[in-house]
C-alpha atoms as a PDB file:
ATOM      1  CA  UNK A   1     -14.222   3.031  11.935  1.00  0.00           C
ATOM      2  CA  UNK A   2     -11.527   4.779  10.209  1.00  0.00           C
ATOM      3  CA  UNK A   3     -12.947   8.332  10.006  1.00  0.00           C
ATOM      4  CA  UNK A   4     -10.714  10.616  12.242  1.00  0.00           C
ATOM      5  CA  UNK A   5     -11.128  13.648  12.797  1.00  0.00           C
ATOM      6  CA  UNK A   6      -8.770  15.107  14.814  1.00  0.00           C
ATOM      7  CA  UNK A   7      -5.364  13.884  16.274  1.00  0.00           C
ATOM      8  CA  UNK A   8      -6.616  12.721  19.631  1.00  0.00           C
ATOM      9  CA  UNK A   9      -9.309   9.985  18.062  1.00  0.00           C
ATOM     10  CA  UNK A  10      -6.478   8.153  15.927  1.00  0.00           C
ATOM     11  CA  UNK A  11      -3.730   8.433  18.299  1.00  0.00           C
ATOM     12  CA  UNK A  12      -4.877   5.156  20.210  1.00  0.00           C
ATOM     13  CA  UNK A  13      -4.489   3.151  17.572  1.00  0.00           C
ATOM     14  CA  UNK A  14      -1.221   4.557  16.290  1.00  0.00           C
ATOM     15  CA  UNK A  15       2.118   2.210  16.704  1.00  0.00           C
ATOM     16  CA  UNK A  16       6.116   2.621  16.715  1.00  0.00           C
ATOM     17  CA  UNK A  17       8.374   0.995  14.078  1.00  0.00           C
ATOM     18  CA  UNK A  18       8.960  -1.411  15.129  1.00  0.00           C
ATOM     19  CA  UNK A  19       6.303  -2.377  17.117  1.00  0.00           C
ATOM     20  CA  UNK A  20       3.604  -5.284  18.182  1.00  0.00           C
ATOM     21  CA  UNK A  21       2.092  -5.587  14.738  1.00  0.00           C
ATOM     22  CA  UNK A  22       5.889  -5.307  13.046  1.00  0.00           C
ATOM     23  CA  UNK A  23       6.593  -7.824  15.356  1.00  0.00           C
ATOM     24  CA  UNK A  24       3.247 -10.238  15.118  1.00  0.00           C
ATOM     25  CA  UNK A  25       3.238  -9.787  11.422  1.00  0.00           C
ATOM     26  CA  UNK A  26       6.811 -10.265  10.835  1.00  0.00           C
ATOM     27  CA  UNK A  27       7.162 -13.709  12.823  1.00  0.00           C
ATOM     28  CA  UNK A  28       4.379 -14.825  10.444  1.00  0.00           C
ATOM     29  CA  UNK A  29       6.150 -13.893   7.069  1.00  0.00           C
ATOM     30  CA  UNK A  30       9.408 -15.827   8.663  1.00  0.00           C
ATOM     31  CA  UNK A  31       6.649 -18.567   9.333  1.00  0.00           C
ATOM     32  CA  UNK A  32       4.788 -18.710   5.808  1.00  0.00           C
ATOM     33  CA  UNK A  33       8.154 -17.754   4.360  1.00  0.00           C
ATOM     34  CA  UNK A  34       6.427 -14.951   2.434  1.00  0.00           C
ATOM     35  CA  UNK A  35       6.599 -11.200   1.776  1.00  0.00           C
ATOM     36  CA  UNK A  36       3.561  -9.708   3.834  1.00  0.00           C
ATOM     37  CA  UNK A  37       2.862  -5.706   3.813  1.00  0.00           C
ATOM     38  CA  UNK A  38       0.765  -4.183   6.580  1.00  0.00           C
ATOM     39  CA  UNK A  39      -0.787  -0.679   7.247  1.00  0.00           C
ATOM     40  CA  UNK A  40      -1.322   1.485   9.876  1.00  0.00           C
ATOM     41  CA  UNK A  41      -1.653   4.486  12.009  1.00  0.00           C
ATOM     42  CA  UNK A  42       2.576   5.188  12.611  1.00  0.00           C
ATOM     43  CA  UNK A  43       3.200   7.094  15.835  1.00  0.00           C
ATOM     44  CA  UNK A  44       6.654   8.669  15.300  1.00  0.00           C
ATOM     45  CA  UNK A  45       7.624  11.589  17.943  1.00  0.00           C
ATOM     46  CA  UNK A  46       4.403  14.303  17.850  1.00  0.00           C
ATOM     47  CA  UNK A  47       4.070  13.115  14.468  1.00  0.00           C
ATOM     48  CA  UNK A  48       1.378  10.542  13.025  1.00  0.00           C
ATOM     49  CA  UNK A  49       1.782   8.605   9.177  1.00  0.00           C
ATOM     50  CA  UNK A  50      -0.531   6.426   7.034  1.00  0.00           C
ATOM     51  CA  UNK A  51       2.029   3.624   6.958  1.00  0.00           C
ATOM     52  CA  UNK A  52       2.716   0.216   5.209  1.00  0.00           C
ATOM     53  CA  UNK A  53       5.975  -1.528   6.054  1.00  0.00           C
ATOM     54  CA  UNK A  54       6.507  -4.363   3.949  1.00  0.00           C
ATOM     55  CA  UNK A  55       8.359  -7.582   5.564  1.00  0.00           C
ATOM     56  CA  UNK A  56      10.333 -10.116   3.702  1.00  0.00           C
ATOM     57  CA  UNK A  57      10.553 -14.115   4.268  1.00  0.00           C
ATOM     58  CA  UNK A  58      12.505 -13.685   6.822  1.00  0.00           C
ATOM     59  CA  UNK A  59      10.558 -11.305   8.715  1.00  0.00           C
ATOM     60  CA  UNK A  60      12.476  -8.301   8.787  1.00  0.00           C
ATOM     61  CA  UNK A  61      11.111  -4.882   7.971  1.00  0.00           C
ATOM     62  CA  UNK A  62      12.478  -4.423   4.266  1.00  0.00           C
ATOM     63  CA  UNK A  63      10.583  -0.864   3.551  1.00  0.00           C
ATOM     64  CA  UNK A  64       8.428   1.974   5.155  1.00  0.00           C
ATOM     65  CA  UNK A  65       6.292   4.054   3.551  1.00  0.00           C
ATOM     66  CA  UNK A  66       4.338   7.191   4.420  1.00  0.00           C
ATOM     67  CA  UNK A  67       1.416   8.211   2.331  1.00  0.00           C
ATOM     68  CA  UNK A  68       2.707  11.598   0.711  1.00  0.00           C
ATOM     69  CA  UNK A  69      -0.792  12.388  -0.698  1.00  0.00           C
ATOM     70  CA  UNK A  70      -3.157  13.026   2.127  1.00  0.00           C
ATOM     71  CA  UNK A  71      -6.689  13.107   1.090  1.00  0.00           C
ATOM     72  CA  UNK A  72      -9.495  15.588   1.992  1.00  0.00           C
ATOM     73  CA  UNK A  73      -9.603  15.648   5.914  1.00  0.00           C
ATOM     74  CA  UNK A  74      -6.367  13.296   6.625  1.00  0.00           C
ATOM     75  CA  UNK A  75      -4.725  16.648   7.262  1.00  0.00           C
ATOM     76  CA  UNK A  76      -6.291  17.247  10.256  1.00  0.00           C
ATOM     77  CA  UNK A  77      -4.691  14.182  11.556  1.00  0.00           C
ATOM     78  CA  UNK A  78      -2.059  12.366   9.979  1.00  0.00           C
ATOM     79  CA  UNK A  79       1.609  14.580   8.788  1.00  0.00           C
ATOM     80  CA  UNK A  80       2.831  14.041   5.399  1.00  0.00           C
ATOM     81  CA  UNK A  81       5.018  11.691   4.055  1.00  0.00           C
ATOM     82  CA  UNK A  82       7.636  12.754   2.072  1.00  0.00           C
ATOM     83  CA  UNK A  83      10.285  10.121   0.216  1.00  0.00           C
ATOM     84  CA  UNK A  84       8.660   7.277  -2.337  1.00  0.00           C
ATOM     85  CA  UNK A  85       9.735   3.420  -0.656  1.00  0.00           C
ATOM     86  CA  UNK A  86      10.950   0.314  -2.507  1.00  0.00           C
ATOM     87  CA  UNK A  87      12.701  -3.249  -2.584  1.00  0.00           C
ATOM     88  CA  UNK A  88      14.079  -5.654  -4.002  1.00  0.00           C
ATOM     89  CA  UNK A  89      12.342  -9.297  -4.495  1.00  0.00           C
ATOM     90  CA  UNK A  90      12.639 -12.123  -6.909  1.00  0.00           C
ATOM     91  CA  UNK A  91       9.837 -10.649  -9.205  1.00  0.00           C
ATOM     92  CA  UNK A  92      11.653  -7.279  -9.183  1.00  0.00           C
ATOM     93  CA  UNK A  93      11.363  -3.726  -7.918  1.00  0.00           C
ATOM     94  CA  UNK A  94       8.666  -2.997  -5.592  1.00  0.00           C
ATOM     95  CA  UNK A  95       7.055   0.630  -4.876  1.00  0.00           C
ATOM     96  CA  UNK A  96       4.922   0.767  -2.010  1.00  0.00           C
ATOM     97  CA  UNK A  97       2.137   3.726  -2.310  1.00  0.00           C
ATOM     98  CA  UNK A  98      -1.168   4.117  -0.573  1.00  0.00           C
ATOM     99  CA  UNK A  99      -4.492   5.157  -1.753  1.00  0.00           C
ATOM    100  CA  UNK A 100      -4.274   8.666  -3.086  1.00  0.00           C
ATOM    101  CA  UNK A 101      -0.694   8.394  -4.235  1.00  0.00           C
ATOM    102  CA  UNK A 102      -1.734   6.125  -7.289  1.00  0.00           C
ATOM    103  CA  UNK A 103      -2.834   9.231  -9.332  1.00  0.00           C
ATOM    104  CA  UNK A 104      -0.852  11.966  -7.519  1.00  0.00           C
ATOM    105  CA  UNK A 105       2.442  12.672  -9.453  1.00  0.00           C
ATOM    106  CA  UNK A 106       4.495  12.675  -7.359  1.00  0.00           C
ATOM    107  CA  UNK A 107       5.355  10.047  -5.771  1.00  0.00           C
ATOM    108  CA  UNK A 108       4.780   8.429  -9.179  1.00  0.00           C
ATOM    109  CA  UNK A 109       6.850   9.799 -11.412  1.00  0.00           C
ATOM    110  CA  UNK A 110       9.203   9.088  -9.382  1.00  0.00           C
ATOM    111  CA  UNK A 111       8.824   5.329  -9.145  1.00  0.00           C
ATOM    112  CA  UNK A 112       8.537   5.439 -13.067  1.00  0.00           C
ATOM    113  CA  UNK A 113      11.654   7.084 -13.476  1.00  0.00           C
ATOM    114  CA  UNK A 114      13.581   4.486 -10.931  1.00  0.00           C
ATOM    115  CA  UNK A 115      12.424   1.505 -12.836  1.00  0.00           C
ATOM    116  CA  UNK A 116       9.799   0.214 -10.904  1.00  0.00           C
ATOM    117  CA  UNK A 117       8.388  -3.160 -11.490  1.00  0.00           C
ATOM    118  CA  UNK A 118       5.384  -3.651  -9.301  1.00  0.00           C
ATOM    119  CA  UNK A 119       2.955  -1.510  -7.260  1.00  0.00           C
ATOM    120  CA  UNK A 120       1.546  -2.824  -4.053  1.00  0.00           C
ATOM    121  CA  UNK A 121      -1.237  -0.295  -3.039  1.00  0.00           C
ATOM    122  CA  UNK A 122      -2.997  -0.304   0.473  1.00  0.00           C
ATOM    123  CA  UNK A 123      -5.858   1.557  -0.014  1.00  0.00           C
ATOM    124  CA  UNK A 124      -9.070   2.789   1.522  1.00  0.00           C
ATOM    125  CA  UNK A 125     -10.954   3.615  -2.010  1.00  0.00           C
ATOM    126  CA  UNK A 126     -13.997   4.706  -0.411  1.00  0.00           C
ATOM    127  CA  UNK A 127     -16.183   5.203  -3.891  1.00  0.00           C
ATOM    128  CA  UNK A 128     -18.079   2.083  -4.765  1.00  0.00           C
ATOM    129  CA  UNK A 129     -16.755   0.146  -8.066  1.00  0.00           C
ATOM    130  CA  UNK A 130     -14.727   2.829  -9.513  1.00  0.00           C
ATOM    131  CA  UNK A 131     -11.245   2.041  -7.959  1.00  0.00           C
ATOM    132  CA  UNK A 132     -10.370  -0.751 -10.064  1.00  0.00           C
ATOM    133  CA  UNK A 133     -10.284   2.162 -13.357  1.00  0.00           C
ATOM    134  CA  UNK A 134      -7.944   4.180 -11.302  1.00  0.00           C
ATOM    135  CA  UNK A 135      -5.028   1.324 -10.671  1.00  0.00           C
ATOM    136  CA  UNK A 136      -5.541  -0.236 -14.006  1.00  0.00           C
ATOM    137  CA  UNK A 137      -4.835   3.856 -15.595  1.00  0.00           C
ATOM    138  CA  UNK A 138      -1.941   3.833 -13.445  1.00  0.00           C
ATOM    139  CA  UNK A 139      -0.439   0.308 -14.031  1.00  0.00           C
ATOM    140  CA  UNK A 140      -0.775   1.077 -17.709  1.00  0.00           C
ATOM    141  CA  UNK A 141       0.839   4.567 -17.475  1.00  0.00           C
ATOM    142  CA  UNK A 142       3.952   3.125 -15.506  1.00  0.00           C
ATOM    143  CA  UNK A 143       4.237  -0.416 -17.316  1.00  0.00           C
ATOM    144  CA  UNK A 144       4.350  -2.214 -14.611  1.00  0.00           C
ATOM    145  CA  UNK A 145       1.929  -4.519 -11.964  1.00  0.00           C
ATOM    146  CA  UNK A 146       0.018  -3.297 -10.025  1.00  0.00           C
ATOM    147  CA  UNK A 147      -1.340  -4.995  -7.070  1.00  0.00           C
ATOM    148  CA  UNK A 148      -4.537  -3.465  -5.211  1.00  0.00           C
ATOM    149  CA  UNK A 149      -5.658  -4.265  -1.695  1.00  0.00           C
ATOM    150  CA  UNK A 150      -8.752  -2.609  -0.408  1.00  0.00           C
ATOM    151  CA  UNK A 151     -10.671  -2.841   2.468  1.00  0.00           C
ATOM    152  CA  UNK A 152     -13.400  -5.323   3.087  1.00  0.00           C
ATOM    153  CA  UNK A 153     -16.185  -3.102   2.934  1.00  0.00           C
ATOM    154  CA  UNK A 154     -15.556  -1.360  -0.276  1.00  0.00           C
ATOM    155  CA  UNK A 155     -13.961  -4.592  -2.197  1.00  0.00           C
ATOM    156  CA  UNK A 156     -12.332  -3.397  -5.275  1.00  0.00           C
ATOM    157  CA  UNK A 157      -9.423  -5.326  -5.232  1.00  0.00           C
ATOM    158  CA  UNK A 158      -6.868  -7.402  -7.606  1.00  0.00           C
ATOM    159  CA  UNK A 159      -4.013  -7.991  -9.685  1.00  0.00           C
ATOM    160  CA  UNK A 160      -3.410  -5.688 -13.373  1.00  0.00           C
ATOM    161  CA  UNK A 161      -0.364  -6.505 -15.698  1.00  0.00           C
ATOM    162  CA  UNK A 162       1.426  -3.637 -17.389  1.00  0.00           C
ATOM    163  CA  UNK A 163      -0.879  -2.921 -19.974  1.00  0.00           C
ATOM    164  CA  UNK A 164      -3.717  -2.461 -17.507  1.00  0.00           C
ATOM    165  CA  UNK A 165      -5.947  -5.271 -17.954  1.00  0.00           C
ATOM    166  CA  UNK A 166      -6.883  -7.439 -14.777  1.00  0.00           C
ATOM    167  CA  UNK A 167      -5.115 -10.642 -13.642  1.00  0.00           C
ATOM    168  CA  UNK A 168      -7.869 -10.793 -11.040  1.00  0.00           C
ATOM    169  CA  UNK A 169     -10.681  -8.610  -9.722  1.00  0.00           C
ATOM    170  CA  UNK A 170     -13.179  -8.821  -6.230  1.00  0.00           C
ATOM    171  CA  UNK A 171     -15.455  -6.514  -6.531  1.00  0.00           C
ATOM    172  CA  UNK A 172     -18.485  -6.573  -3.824  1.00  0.00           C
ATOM    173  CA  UNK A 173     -17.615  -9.457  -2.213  1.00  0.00           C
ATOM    174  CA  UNK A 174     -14.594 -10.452  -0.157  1.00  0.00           C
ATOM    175  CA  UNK A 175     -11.834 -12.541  -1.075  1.00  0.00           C
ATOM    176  CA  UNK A 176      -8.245 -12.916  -2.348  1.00  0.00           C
ATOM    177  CA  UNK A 177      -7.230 -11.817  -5.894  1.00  0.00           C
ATOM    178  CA  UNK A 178      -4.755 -14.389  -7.039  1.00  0.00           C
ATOM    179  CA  UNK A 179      -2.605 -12.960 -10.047  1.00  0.00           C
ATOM    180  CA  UNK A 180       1.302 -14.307 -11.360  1.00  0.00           C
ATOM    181  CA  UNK A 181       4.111 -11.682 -11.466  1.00  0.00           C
ATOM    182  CA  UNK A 182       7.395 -12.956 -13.397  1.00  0.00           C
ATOM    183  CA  UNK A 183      10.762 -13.641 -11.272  1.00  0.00           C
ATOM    184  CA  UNK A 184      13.459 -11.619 -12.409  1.00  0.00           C
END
Protein backbone atom coordinates (compact mmCIF):
# COMPACT_ATOMS: atom_id res chain seq x y z
CA UNK A 1 0.00 0.00 0.00
CA UNK A 2 1.22 3.32 -0.87
CA UNK A 3 -0.97 5.54 1.36
CA UNK A 4 1.36 7.22 3.99
CA UNK A 5 0.50 9.12 6.30
CA UNK A 6 3.05 10.32 8.24
CA UNK A 7 6.94 10.18 7.95
CA UNK A 8 7.52 7.17 10.14
CA UNK A 9 5.17 4.63 7.86
CA UNK A 10 7.21 5.45 4.53
CA UNK A 11 10.54 5.75 5.97
CA UNK A 12 11.12 1.84 5.77
CA UNK A 13 10.85 1.70 2.44
CA UNK A 14 12.84 4.80 1.60
CA UNK A 15 16.50 4.25 -0.16
CA UNK A 16 19.91 6.30 -0.74
CA UNK A 17 21.18 7.27 -4.23
CA UNK A 18 22.72 5.18 -4.95
CA UNK A 19 21.45 2.35 -3.42
CA UNK A 20 20.24 -1.56 -3.74
CA UNK A 21 17.55 -0.84 -6.29
CA UNK A 22 20.10 1.82 -8.24
CA UNK A 23 22.29 -0.89 -8.07
CA UNK A 24 19.85 -4.10 -8.99
CA UNK A 25 18.19 -2.03 -11.60
CA UNK A 26 21.19 -0.57 -13.08
CA UNK A 27 23.16 -3.99 -13.64
CA UNK A 28 20.00 -4.95 -15.57
CA UNK A 29 19.92 -1.89 -18.02
CA UNK A 30 23.91 -2.70 -18.60
CA UNK A 31 22.43 -6.33 -19.12
CA UNK A 32 19.37 -5.60 -21.57
CA UNK A 33 21.48 -2.72 -22.83
CA UNK A 34 18.48 -0.42 -22.32
CA UNK A 35 17.45 2.85 -20.65
CA UNK A 36 15.29 1.72 -17.54
CA UNK A 37 13.70 4.50 -15.04
CA UNK A 38 12.64 3.47 -11.55
CA UNK A 39 10.71 5.18 -8.64
CA UNK A 40 10.82 5.39 -5.20
CA UNK A 41 10.69 6.56 -1.69
CA UNK A 42 14.48 8.66 -1.69
CA UNK A 43 15.90 8.89 1.82
CA UNK A 44 18.33 11.85 1.62
CA UNK A 45 19.57 13.29 5.20
CA UNK A 46 16.05 14.02 7.40
CA UNK A 47 14.64 14.54 4.13
CA UNK A 48 12.30 12.06 2.05
CA UNK A 49 11.52 12.54 -2.18
CA UNK A 50 9.13 10.86 -4.66
CA UNK A 51 12.02 9.85 -6.91
CA UNK A 52 12.72 8.35 -10.43
CA UNK A 53 16.35 8.03 -11.47
CA UNK A 54 16.62 7.06 -14.90
CA UNK A 55 19.70 4.63 -15.93
CA UNK A 56 21.26 4.41 -19.29
CA UNK A 57 22.66 1.17 -21.25
CA UNK A 58 25.33 1.15 -19.41
CA UNK A 59 23.84 1.25 -16.13
CA UNK A 60 24.82 4.37 -14.69
CA UNK A 61 22.46 6.79 -13.03
CA UNK A 62 22.00 9.46 -15.93
CA UNK A 63 19.18 11.71 -13.99
CA UNK A 64 17.27 12.21 -10.62
CA UNK A 65 14.23 13.63 -10.20
CA UNK A 66 12.12 14.79 -7.26
CA UNK A 67 8.44 15.28 -7.68
CA UNK A 68 8.08 19.20 -7.21
CA UNK A 69 4.23 18.95 -7.11
CA UNK A 70 3.18 17.09 -4.04
CA UNK A 71 -0.36 16.10 -4.07
CA UNK A 72 -3.05 16.37 -1.32
CA UNK A 73 -1.52 14.53 1.80
CA UNK A 74 2.18 13.80 0.29
CA UNK A 75 3.07 16.80 2.43
CA UNK A 76 2.80 15.18 5.44
CA UNK A 77 5.49 12.91 4.31
CA UNK A 78 7.58 13.39 1.46
CA UNK A 79 9.76 17.25 1.08
CA UNK A 80 9.55 18.95 -2.14
CA UNK A 81 11.47 18.72 -5.03
CA UNK A 82 12.68 21.60 -6.49
CA UNK A 83 14.86 21.60 -10.04
CA UNK A 84 13.07 19.89 -13.37
CA UNK A 85 15.64 16.61 -14.57
CA UNK A 86 16.69 15.61 -18.10
CA UNK A 87 19.05 13.66 -20.62
CA UNK A 88 20.25 13.08 -23.44
CA UNK A 89 19.41 9.75 -25.61
CA UNK A 90 19.35 8.83 -29.23
CA UNK A 91 15.58 9.82 -29.56
CA UNK A 92 16.36 13.19 -27.93
CA UNK A 93 15.77 15.21 -24.79
CA UNK A 94 14.20 13.51 -21.98
CA UNK A 95 12.21 15.26 -18.95
CA UNK A 96 11.50 13.10 -16.19
CA UNK A 97 8.22 14.31 -14.10
CA UNK A 98 5.96 12.36 -11.82
CA UNK A 99 2.30 12.26 -11.44
CA UNK A 100 1.09 15.68 -10.45
CA UNK A 101 3.81 17.57 -12.25
CA UNK A 102 2.17 16.80 -15.76
CA UNK A 103 -0.39 19.66 -15.29
CA UNK A 104 1.44 21.78 -12.67
CA UNK A 105 3.34 24.66 -14.44
CA UNK A 106 6.02 24.58 -13.24
CA UNK A 107 8.07 22.19 -13.73
CA UNK A 108 6.54 22.29 -17.22
CA UNK A 109 7.09 25.29 -18.59
CA UNK A 110 10.16 24.81 -17.91
CA UNK A 111 10.84 21.64 -19.87
CA UNK A 112 8.93 23.44 -22.80
CA UNK A 113 11.09 26.25 -22.80
CA UNK A 114 14.47 23.90 -22.75
CA UNK A 115 13.38 21.99 -25.75
CA UNK A 116 12.20 18.95 -24.46
CA UNK A 117 11.54 16.02 -26.62
CA UNK A 118 9.94 13.31 -24.58
CA UNK A 119 8.14 12.95 -21.22
CA UNK A 120 8.57 9.82 -19.20
CA UNK A 121 5.94 10.08 -16.34
CA UNK A 122 5.86 7.67 -13.24
CA UNK A 123 2.70 8.09 -11.92
CA UNK A 124 0.23 6.92 -9.33
CA UNK A 125 -3.09 8.39 -11.21
CA UNK A 126 -5.36 7.15 -8.68
CA UNK A 127 -8.84 8.21 -10.65
CA UNK A 128 -10.11 5.39 -12.78
CA UNK A 129 -9.86 6.02 -16.77
CA UNK A 130 -9.34 9.64 -16.74
CA UNK A 131 -5.45 9.83 -16.72
CA UNK A 132 -4.88 9.04 -20.19
CA UNK A 133 -6.89 12.86 -21.05
CA UNK A 134 -4.47 14.47 -18.74
CA UNK A 135 -0.96 13.25 -20.54
CA UNK A 136 -2.42 13.38 -23.96
CA UNK A 137 -3.46 17.58 -22.93
CA UNK A 138 -0.02 17.82 -21.87
CA UNK A 139 1.91 16.03 -24.72
CA UNK A 140 -0.11 18.19 -27.06
CA UNK A 141 0.56 21.47 -25.15
CA UNK A 142 4.46 20.80 -25.12
CA UNK A 143 4.81 19.04 -28.68
CA UNK A 144 6.47 16.44 -27.65
CA UNK A 145 6.01 12.38 -26.45
CA UNK A 146 4.85 11.58 -23.82
CA UNK A 147 5.30 8.31 -22.24
CA UNK A 148 2.91 7.22 -19.22
CA UNK A 149 3.59 4.48 -16.72
CA UNK A 150 1.01 3.80 -14.09
CA UNK A 151 0.59 1.45 -11.59
CA UNK A 152 -0.94 -1.94 -12.00
CA UNK A 153 -3.99 -1.37 -10.23
CA UNK A 154 -5.20 1.74 -11.84
CA UNK A 155 -3.82 0.85 -15.58
CA UNK A 156 -3.96 3.91 -17.61
CA UNK A 157 -0.93 3.67 -19.32
CA UNK A 158 0.82 4.30 -22.93
CA UNK A 159 2.60 6.06 -25.49
CA UNK A 160 1.03 9.81 -27.13
CA UNK A 161 2.93 11.60 -30.06
CA UNK A 162 3.10 15.37 -30.05
CA UNK A 163 -0.17 16.13 -31.17
CA UNK A 164 -1.74 14.10 -28.38
CA UNK A 165 -3.20 11.17 -29.93
CA UNK A 166 -2.17 7.61 -28.54
CA UNK A 167 0.63 5.39 -29.91
CA UNK A 168 -0.66 2.86 -27.40
CA UNK A 169 -3.11 2.70 -24.50
CA UNK A 170 -3.79 -0.18 -21.38
CA UNK A 171 -6.47 0.74 -19.78
CA UNK A 172 -7.98 -1.89 -17.07
CA UNK A 173 -5.85 -4.48 -17.70
CA UNK A 174 -2.10 -4.89 -17.31
CA UNK A 175 0.44 -4.87 -19.84
CA UNK A 176 3.14 -3.00 -21.80
CA UNK A 177 2.29 -0.06 -24.12
CA UNK A 178 4.60 -0.43 -27.05
CA UNK A 179 4.89 3.01 -29.00
CA UNK A 180 8.09 4.29 -31.63
CA UNK A 181 9.87 7.58 -30.74
CA UNK A 182 12.25 8.93 -33.69
CA UNK A 183 16.25 8.88 -33.13
CA UNK A 184 17.65 12.14 -33.39
Amino acid sequence: EDEFESPEEIAPYAETIPGPSTRHFGALAKELGIYIHIGFAEKDGRETFNTVVALNPDGNIVAKYRKINLYQGETHFLSRGKMPATYIAPFGKVALIICADVYSNFPMQAYRKSGVQVYALSTSWAQMNSGMNTFSEAAAQSHAYLLASNQRYFPDSGVINPDGSLQSHIRQTQGVAYGYLPRK
